[in-house]
N, C-alpha and C. Protein backbone atom coordinates (compact mmCIF):
# COMPACT_ATOMS: atom_id res chain seq x y z
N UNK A 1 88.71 10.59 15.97
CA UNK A 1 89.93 11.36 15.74
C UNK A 1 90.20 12.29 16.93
N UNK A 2 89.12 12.97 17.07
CA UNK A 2 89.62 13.67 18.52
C UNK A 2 89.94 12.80 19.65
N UNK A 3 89.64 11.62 20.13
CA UNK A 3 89.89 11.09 21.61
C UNK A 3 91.19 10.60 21.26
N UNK A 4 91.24 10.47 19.96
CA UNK A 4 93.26 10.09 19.49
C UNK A 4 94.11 11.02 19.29
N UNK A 5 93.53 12.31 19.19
CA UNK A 5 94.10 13.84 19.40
C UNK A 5 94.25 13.88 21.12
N UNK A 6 93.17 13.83 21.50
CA UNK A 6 93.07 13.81 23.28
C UNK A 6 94.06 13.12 24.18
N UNK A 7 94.35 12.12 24.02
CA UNK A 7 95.16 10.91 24.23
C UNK A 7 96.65 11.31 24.14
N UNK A 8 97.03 11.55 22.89
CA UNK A 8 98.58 11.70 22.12
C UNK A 8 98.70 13.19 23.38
N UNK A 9 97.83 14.24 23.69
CA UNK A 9 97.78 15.16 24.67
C UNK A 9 98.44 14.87 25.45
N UNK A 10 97.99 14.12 26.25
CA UNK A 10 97.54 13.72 27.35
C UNK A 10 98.79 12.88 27.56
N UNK A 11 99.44 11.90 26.57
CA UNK A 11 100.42 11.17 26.88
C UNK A 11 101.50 12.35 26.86
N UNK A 12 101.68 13.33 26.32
CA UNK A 12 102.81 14.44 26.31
C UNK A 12 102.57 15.21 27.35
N UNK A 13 101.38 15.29 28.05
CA UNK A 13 101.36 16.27 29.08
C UNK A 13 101.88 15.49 30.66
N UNK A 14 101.39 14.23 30.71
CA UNK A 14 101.59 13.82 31.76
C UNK A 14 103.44 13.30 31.76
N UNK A 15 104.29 13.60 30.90
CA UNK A 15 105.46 13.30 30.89
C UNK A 15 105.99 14.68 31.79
N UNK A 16 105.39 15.64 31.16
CA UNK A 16 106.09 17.12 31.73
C UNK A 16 105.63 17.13 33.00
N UNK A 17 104.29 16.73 33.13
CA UNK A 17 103.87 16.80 34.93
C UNK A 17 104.68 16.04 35.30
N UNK A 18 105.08 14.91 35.64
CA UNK A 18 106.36 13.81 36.31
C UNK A 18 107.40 14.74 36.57
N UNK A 19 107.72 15.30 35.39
CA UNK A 19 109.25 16.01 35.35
C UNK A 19 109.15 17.35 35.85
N UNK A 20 108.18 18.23 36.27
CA UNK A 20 108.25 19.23 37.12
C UNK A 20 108.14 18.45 38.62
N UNK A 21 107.18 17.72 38.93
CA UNK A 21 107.21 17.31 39.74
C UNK A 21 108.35 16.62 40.72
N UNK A 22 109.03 15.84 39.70
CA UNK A 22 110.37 15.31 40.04
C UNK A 22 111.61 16.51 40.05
N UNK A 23 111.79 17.78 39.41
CA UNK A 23 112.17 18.81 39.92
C UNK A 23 112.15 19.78 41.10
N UNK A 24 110.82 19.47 41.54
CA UNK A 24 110.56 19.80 43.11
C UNK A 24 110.39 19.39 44.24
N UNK A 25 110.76 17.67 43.91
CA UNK A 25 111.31 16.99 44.94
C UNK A 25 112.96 17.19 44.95
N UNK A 26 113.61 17.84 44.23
CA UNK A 26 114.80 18.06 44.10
C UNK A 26 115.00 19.53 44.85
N UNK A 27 114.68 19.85 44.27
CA UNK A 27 114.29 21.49 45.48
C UNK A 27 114.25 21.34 46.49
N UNK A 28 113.46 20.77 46.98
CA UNK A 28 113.56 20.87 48.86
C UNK A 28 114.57 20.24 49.00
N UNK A 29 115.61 19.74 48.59
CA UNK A 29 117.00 19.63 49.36
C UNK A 29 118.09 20.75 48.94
N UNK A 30 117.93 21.83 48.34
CA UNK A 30 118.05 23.23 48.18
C UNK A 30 118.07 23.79 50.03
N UNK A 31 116.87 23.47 50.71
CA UNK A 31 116.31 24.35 51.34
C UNK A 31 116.62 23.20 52.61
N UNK A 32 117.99 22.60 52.59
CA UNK A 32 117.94 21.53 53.49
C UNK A 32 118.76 21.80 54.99
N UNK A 33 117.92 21.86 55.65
CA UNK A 33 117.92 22.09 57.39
C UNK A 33 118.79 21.29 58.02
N UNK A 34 119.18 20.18 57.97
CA UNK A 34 120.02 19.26 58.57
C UNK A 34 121.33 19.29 58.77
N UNK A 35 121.90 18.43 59.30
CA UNK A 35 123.06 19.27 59.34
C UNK A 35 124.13 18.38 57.91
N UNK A 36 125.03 19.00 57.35
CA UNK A 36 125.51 18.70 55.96
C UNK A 36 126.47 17.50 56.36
N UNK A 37 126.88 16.89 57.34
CA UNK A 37 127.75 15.46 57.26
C UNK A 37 126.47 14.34 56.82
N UNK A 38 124.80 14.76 56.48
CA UNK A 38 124.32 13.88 56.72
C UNK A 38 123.49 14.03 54.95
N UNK A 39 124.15 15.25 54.58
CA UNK A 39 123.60 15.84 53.10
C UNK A 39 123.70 14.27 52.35
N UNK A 40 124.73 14.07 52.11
CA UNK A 40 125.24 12.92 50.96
C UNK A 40 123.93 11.84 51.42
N UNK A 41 123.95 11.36 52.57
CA UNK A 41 122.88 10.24 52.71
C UNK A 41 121.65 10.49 52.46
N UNK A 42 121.26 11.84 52.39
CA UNK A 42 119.85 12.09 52.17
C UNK A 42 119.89 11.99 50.64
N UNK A 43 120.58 12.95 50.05
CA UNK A 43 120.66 12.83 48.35
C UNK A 43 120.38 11.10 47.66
N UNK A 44 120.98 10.02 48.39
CA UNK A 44 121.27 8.82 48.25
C UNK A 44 119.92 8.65 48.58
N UNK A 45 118.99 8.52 49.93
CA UNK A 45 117.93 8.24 49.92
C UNK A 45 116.84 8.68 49.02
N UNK A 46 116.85 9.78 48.41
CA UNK A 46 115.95 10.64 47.57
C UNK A 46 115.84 10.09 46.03
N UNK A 47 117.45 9.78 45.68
CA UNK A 47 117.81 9.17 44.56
C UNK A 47 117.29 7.66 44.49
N UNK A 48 116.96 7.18 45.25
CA UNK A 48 117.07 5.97 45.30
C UNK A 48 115.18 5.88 45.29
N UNK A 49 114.54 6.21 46.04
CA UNK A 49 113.12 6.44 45.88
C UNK A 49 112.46 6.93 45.17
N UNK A 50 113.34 7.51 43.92
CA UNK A 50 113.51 7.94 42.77
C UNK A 50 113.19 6.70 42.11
N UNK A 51 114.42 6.38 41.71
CA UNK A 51 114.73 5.01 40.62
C UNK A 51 113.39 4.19 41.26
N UNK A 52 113.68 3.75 42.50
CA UNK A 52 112.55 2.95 42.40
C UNK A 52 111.24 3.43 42.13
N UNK A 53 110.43 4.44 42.40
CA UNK A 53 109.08 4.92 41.76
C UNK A 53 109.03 4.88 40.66
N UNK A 54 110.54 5.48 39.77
CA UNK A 54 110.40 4.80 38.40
C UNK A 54 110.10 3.70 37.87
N UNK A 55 110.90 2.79 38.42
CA UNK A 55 110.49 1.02 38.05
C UNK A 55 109.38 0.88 38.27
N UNK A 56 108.64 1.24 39.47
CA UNK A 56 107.68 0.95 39.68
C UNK A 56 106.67 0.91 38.51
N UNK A 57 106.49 2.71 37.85
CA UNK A 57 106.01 3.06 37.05
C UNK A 57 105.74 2.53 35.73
N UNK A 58 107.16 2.03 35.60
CA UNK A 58 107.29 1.14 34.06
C UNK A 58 106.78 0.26 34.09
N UNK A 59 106.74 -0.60 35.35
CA UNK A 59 106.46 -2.38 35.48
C UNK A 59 104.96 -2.37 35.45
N UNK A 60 104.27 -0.99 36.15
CA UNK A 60 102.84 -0.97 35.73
C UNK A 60 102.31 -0.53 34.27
N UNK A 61 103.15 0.33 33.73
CA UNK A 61 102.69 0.20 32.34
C UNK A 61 102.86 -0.48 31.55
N UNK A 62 103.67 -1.45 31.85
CA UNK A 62 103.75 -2.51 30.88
C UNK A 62 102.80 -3.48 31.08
N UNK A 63 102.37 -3.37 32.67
CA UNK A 63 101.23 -4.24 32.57
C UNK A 63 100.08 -3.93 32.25
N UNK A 64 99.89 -2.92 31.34
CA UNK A 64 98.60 -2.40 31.19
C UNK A 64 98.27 -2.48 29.54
């Protein structure tokens, strides 16, 4: 009963770690140095390495 207490944890905690985490890759373009005709393409690159780490993520848990 506890390692199924431990677990159900553990699956709720590591959702919120992702999602702070993925909040502060959003932040540093807050703090973005470049020059702004080039803002939009970076947002697009960030977003996009996004989605895909996601897929990524899913396609391995499903294989598991």
């Amino acid at each position: 009963m506890h390692e199924r207490q431990r677990k159900a944890h553990s699956s709720r905690r590591i959702r919120v770690e992702h999602g702070i985490a993925h909040r502060k890759n959003w932040r540093a373009l807050t703090r973005h140095l470049g020059r702004r005709e080039h803002m939009s393409d970076t947002v697009q690159a960030v977003a996009s390495l996004l989605s895909h780490q996601q897929t990524a993520d899913l396609v391995s848990a499903r294989q598991t």
